[in-house]
PDB file of N, CA and C in Angstrom:
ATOM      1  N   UNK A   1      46.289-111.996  30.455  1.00  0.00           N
ATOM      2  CA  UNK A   1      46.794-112.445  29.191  1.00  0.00           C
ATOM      3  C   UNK A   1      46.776-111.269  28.212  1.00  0.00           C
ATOM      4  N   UNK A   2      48.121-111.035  27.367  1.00  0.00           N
ATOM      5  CA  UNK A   2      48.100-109.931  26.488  1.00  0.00           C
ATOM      6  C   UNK A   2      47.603-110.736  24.935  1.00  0.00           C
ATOM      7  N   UNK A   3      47.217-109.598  24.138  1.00  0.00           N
ATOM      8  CA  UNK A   3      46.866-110.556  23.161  1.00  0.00           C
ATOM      9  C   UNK A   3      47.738-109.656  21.982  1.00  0.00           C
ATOM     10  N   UNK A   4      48.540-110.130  20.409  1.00  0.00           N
ATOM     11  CA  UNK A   4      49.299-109.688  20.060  1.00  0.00           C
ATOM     12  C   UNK A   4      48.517-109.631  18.574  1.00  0.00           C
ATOM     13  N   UNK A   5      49.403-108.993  17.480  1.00  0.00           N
ATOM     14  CA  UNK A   5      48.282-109.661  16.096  1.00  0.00           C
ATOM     15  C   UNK A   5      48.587-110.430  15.862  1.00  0.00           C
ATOM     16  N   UNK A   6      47.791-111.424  15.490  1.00  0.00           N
ATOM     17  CA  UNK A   6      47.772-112.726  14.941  1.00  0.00           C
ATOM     18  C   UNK A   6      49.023-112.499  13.379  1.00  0.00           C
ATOM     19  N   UNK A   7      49.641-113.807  13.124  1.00  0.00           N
ATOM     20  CA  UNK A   7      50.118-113.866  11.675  1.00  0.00           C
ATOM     21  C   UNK A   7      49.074-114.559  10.879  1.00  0.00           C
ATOM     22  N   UNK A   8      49.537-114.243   9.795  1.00  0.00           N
ATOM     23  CA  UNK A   8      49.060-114.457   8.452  1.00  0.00           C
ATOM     24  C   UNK A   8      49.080-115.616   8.459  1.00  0.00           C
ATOM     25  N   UNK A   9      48.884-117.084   7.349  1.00  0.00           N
ATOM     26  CA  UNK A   9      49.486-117.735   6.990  1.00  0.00           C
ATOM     27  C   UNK A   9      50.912-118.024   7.024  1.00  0.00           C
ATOM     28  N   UNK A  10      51.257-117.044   5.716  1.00  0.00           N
ATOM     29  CA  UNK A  10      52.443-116.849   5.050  1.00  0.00           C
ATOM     30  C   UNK A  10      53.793-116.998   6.267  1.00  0.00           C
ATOM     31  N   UNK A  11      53.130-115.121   7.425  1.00  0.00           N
ATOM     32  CA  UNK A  11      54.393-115.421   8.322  1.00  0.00           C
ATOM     33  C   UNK A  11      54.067-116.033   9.408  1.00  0.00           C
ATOM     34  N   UNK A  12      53.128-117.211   9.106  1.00  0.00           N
ATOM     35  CA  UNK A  12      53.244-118.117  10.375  1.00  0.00           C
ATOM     36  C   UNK A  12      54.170-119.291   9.947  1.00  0.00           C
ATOM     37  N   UNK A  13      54.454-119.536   8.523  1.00  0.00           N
ATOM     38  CA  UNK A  13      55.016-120.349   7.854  1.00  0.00           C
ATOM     39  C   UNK A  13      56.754-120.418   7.968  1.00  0.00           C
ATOM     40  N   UNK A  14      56.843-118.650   8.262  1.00  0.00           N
ATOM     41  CA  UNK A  14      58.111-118.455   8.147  1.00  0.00           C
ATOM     42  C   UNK A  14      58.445-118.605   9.401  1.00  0.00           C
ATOM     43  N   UNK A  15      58.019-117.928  10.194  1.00  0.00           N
ATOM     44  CA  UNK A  15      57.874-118.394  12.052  1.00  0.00           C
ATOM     45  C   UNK A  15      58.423-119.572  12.568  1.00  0.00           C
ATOM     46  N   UNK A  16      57.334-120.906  11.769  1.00  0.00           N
ATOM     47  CA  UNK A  16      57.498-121.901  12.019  1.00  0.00           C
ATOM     48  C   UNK A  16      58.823-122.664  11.926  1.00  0.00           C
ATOM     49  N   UNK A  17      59.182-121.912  10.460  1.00  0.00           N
ATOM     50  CA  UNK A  17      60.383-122.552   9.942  1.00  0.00           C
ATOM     51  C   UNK A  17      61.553-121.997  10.736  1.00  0.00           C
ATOM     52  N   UNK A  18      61.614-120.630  11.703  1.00  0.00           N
ATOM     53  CA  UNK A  18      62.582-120.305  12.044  1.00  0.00           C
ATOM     54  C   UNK A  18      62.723-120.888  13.255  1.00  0.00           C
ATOM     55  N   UNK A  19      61.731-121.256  13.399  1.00  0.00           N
ATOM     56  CA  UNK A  19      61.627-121.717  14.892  1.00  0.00           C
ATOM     57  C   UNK A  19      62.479-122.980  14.874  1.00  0.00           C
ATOM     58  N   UNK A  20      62.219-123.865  14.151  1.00  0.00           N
ATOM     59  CA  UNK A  20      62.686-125.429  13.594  1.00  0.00           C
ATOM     60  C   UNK A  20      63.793-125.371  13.492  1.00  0.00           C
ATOM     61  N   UNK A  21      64.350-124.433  12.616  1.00  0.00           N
ATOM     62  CA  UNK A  21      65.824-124.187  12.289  1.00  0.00           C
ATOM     63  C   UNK A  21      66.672-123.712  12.843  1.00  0.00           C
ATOM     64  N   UNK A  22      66.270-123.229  13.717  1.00  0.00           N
ATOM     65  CA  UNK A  22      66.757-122.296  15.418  1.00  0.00           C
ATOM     66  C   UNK A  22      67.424-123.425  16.390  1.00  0.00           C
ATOM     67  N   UNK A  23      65.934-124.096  16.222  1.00  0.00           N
ATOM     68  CA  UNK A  23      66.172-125.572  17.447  1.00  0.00           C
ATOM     69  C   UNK A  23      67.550-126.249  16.800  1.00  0.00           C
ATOM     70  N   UNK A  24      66.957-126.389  15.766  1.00  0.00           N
ATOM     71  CA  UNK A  24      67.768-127.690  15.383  1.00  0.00           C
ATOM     72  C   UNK A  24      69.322-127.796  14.680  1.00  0.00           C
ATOM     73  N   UNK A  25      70.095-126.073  14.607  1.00  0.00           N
ATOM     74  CA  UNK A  25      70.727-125.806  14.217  1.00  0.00           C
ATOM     75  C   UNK A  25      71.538-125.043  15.193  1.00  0.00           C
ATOM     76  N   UNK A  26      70.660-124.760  16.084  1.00  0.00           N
ATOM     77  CA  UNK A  26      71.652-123.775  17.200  1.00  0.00           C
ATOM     78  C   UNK A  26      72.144-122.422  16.675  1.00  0.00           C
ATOM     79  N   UNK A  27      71.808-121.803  15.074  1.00  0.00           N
ATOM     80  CA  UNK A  27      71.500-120.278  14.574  1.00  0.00           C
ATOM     81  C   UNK A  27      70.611-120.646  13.716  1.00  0.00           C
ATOM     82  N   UNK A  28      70.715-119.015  13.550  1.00  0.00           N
ATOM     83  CA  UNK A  28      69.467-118.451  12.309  1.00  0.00           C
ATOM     84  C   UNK A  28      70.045-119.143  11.265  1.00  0.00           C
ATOM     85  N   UNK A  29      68.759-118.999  10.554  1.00  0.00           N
ATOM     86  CA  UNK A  29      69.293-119.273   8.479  1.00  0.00           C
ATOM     87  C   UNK A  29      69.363-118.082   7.770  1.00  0.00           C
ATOM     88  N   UNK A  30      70.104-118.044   6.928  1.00  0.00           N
ATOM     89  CA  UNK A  30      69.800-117.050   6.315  1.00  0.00           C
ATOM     90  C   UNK A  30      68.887-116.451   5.389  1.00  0.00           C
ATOM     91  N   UNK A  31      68.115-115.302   4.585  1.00  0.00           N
ATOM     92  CA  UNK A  31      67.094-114.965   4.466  1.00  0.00           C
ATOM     93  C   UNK A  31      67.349-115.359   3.167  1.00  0.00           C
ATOM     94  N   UNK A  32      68.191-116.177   2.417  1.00  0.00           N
ATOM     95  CA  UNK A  32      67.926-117.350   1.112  1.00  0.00           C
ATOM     96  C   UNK A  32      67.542-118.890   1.254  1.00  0.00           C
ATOM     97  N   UNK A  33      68.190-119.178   2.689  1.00  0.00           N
ATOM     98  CA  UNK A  33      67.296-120.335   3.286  1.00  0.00           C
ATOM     99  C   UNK A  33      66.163-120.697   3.656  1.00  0.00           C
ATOM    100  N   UNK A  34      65.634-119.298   4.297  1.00  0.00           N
ATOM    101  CA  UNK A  34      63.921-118.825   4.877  1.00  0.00           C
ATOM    102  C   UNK A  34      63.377-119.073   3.515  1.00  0.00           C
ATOM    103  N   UNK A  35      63.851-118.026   1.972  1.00  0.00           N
ATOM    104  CA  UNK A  35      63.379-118.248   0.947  1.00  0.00           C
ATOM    105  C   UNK A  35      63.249-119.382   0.071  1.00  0.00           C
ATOM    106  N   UNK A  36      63.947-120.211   0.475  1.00  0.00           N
ATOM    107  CA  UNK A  36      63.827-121.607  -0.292  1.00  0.00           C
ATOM    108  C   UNK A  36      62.956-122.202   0.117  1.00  0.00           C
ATOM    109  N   UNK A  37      63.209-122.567   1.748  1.00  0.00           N
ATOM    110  CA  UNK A  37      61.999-123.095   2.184  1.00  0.00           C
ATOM    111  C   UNK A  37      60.721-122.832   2.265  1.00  0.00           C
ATOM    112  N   UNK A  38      60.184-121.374   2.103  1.00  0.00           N
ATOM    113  CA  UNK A  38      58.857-121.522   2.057  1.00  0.00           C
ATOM    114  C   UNK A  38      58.392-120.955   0.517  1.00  0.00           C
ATOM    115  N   UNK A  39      59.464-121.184  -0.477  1.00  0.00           N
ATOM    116  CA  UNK A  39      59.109-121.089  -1.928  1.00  0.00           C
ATOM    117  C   UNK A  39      58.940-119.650  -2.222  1.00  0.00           C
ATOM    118  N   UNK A  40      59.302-118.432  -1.417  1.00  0.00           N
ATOM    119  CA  UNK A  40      59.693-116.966  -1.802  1.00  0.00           C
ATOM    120  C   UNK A  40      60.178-116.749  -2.929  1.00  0.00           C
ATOM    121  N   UNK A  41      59.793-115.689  -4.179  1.00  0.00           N
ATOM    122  CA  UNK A  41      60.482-115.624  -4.929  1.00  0.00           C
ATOM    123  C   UNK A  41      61.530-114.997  -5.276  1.00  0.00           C
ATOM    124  N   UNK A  42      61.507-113.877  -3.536  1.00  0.00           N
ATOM    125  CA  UNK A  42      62.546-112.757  -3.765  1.00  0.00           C
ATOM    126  C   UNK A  42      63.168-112.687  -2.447  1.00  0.00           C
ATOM    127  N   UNK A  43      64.304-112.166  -1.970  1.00  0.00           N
ATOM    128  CA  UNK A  43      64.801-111.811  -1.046  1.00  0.00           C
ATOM    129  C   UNK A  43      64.028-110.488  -0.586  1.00  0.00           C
ATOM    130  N   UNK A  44      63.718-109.597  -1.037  1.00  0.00           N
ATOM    131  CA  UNK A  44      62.604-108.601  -0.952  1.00  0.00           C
ATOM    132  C   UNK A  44      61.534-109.363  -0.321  1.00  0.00           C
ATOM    133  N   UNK A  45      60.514-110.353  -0.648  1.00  0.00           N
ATOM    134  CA  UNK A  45      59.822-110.783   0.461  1.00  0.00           C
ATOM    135  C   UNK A  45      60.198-111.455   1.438  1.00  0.00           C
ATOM    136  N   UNK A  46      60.985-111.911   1.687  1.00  0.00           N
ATOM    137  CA  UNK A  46      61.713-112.617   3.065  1.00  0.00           C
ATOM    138  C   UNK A  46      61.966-111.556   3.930  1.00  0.00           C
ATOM    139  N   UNK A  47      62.844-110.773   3.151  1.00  0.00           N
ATOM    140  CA  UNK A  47      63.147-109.629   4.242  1.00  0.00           C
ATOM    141  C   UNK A  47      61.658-108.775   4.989  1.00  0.00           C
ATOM    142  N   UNK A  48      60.318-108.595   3.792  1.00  0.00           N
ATOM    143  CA  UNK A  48      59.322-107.964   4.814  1.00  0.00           C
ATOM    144  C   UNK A  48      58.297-108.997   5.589  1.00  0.00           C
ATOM    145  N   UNK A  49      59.010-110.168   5.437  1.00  0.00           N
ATOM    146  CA  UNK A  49      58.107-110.896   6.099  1.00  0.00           C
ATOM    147  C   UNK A  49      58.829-110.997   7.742  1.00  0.00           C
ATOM    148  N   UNK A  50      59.842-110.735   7.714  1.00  0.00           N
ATOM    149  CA  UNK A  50      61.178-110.719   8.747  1.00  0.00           C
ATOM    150  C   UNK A  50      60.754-109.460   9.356  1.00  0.00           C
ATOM    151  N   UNK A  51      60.666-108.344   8.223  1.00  0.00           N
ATOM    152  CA  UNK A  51      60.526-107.285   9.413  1.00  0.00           C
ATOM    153  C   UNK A  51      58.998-106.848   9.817  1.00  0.00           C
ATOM    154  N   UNK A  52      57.740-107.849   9.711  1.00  0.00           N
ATOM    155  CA  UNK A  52      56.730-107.939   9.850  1.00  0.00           C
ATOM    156  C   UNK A  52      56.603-109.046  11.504  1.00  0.00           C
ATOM    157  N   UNK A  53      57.943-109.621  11.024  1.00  0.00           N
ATOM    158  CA  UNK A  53      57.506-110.953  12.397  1.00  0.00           C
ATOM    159  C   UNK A  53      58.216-109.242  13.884  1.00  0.00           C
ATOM    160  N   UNK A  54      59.642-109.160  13.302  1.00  0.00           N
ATOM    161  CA  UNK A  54      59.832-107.799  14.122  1.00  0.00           C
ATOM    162  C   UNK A  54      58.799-107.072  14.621  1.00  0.00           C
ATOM    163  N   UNK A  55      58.258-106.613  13.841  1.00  0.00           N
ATOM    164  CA  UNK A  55      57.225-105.473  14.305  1.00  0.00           C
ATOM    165  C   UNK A  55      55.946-106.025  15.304  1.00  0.00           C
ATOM    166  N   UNK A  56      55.881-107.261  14.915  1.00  0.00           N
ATOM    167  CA  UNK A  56      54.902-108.305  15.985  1.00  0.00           C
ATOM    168  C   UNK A  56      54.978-108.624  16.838  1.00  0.00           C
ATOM    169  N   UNK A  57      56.609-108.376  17.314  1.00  0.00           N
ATOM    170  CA  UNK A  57      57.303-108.728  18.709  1.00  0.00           C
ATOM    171  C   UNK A  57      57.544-110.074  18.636  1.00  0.00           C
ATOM    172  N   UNK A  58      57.617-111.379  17.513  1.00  0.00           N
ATOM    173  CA  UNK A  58      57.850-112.561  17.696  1.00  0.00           C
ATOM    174  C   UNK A  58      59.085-112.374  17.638  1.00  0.00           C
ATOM    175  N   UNK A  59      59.897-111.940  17.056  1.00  0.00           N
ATOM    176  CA  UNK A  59      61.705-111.944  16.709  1.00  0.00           C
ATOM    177  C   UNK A  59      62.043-111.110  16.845  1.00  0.00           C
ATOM    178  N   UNK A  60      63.386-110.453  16.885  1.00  0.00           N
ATOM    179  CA  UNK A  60      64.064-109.165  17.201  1.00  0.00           C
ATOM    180  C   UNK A  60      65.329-109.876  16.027  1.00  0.00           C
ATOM    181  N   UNK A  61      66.106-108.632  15.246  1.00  0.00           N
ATOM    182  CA  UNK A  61      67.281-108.467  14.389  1.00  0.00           C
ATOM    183  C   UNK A  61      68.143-108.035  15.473  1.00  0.00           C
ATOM    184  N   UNK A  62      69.627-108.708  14.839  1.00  0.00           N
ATOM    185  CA  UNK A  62      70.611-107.624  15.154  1.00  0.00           C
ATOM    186  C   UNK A  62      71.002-107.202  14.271  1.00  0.00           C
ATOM    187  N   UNK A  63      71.371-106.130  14.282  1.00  0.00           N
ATOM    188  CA  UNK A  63      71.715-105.120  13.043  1.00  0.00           C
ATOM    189  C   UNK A  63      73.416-105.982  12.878  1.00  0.00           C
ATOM    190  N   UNK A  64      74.279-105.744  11.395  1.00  0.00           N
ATOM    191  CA  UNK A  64      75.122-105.796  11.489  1.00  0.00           C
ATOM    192  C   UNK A  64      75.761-107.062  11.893  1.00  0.00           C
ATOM    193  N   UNK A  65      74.729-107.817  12.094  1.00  0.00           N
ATOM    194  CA  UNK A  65      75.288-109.386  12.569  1.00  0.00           C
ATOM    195  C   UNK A  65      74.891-110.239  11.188  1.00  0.00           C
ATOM    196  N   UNK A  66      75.387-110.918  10.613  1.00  0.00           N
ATOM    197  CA  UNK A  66      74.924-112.183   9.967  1.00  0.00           C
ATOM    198  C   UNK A  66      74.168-113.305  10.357  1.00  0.00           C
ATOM    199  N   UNK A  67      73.104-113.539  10.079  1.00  0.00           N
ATOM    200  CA  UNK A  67      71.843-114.372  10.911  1.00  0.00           C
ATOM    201  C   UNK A  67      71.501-114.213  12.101  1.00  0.00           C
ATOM    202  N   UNK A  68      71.378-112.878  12.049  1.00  0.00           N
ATOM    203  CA  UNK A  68      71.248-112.054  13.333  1.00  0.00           C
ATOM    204  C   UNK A  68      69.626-111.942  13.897  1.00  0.00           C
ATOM    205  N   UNK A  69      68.998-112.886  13.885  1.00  0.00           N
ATOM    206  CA  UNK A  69      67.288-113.155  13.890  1.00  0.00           C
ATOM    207  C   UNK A  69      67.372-113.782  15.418  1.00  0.00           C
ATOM    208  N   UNK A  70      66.412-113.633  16.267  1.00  0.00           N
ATOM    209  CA  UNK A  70      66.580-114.011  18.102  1.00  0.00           C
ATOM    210  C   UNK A  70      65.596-114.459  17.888  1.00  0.00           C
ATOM    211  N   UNK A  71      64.950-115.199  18.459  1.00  0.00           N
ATOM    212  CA  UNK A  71      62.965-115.259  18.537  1.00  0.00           C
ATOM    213  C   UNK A  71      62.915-115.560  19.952  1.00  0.00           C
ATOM    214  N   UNK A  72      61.778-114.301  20.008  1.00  0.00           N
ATOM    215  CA  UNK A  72      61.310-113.815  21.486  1.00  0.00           C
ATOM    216  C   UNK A  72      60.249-114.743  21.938  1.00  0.00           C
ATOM    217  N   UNK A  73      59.287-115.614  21.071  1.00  0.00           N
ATOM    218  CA  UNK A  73      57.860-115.911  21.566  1.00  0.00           C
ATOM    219  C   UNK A  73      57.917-117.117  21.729  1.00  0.00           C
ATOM    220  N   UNK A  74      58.717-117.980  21.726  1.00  0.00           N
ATOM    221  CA  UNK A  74      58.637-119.318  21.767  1.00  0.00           C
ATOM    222  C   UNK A  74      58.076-120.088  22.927  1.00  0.00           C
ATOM    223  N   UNK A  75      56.838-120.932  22.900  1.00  0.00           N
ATOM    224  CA  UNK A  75      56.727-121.374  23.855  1.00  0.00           C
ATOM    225  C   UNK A  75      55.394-120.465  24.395  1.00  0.00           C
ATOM    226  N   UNK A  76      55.330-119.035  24.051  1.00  0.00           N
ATOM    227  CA  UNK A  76      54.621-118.659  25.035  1.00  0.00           C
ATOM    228  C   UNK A  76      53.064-117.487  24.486  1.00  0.00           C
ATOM    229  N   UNK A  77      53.082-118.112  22.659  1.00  0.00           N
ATOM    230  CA  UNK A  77      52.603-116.687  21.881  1.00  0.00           C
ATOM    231  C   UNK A  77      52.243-117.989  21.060  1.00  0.00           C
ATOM    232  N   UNK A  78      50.681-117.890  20.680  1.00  0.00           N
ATOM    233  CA  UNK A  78      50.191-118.641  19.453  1.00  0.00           C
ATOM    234  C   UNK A  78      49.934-117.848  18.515  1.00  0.00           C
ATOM    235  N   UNK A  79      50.858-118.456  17.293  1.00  0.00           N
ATOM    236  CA  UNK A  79      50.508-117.217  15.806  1.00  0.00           C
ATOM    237  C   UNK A  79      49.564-117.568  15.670  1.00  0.00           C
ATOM    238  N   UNK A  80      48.564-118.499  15.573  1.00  0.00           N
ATOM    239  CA  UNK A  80      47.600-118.520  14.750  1.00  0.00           C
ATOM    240  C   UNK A  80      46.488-117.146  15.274  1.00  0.00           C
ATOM    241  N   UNK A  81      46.324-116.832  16.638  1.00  0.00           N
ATOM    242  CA  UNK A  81      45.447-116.065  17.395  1.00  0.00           C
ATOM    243  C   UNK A  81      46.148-114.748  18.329  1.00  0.00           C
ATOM    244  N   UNK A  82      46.849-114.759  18.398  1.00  0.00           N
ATOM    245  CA  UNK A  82      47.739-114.162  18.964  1.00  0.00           C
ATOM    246  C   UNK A  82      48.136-114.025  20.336  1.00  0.00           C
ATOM    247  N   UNK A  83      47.292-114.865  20.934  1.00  0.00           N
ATOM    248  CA  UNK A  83      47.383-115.049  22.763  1.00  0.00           C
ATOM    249  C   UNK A  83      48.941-115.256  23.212  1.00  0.00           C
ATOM    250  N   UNK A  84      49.401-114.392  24.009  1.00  0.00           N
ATOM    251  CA  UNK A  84      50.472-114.740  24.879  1.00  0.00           C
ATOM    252  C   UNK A  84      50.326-115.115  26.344  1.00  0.00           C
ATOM    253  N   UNK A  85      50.570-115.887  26.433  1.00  0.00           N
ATOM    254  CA  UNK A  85      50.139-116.473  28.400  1.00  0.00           C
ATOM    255  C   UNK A  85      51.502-116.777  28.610  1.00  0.00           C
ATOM    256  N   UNK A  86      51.838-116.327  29.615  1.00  0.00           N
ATOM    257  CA  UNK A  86      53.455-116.486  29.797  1.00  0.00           C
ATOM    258  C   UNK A  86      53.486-117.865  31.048  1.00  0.00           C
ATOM    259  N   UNK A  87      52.274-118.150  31.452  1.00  0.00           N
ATOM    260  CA  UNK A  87      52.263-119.407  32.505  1.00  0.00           C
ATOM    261  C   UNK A  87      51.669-120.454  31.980  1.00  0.00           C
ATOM    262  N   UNK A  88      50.819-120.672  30.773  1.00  0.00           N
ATOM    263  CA  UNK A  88      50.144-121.492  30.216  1.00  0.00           C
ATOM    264  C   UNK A  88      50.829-122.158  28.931  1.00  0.00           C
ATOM    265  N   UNK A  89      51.348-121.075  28.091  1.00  0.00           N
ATOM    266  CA  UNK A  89      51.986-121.720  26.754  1.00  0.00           C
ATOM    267  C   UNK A  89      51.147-121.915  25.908  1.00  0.00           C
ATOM    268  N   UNK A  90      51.879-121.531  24.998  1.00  0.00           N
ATOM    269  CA  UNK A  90      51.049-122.310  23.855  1.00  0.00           C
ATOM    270  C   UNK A  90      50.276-123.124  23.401  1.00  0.00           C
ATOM    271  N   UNK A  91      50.688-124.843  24.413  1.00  0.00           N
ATOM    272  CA  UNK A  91      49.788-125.822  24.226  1.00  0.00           C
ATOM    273  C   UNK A  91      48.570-124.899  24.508  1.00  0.00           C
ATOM    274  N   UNK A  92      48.329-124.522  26.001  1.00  0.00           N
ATOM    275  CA  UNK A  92      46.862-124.104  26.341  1.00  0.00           C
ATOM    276  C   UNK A  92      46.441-123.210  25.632  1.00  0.00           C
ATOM    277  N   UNK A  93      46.430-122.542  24.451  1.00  0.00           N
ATOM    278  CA  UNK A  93      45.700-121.797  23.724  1.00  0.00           C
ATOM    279  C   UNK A  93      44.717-123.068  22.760  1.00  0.00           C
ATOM    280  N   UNK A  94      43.551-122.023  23.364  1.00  0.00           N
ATOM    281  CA  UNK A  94      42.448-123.123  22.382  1.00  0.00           C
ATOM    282  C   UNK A  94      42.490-123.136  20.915  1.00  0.00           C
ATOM    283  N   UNK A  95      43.010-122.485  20.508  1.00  0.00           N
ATOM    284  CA  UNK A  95      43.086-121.707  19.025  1.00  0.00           C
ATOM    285  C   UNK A  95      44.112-122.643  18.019  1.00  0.00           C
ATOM    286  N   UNK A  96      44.543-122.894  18.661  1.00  0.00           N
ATOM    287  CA  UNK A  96      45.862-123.214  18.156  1.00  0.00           C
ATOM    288  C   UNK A  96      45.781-124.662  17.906  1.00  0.00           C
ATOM    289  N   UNK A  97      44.808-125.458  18.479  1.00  0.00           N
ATOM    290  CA  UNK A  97      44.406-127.090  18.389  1.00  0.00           C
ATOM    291  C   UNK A  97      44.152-127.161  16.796  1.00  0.00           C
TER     292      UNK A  97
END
């Protein structure tokens, strides 16, 4: 099992929400939608909370695309702790109960 850094609160909040909005929309939102929903006051923090989930390996950008946000960890990476088990999932992280 690799273990990754854990998120914050904040971008576990945003995580969550992209995750939701991913499912349930079939694309990304855009980074005034991310901001509404988790009460951001700036596009400036959306965007480093975006390129914070990037740098964590939960999501990947495409450059040059419009809602160009992928998410890599689904299913298999608990933000709260950062465990990735690629045969266990998420449920089985104790952390995450």
């Amino acid at each position: 099992m690799t273990t990754i850094k854990p998120l914050t609160k904040r971008q576990r909040e945003v995580y969550e929400f992209l995750v939701g909005y991913i499912r349930d929309n079939k694309f990304a939102p855009t980074y005034l939608e991310v901001g509404a929903a988790i009460g951001a006051s700036s596009l400036a923090t959306v965007a480093s909370h975006i390129n914070r989930l990037v740098a964590s390996g939960y999501i990947a950008k495409t450059t040059y695309h419009a809602r160009g946000i992928a998410l890599l960890m689904v299913g298999e990476c608990c933000p709260v702790c950062g465990h990735v088990d690629r045969e266990k999932g998420l449920a089985q992280c104790e952390d995450s109960r």
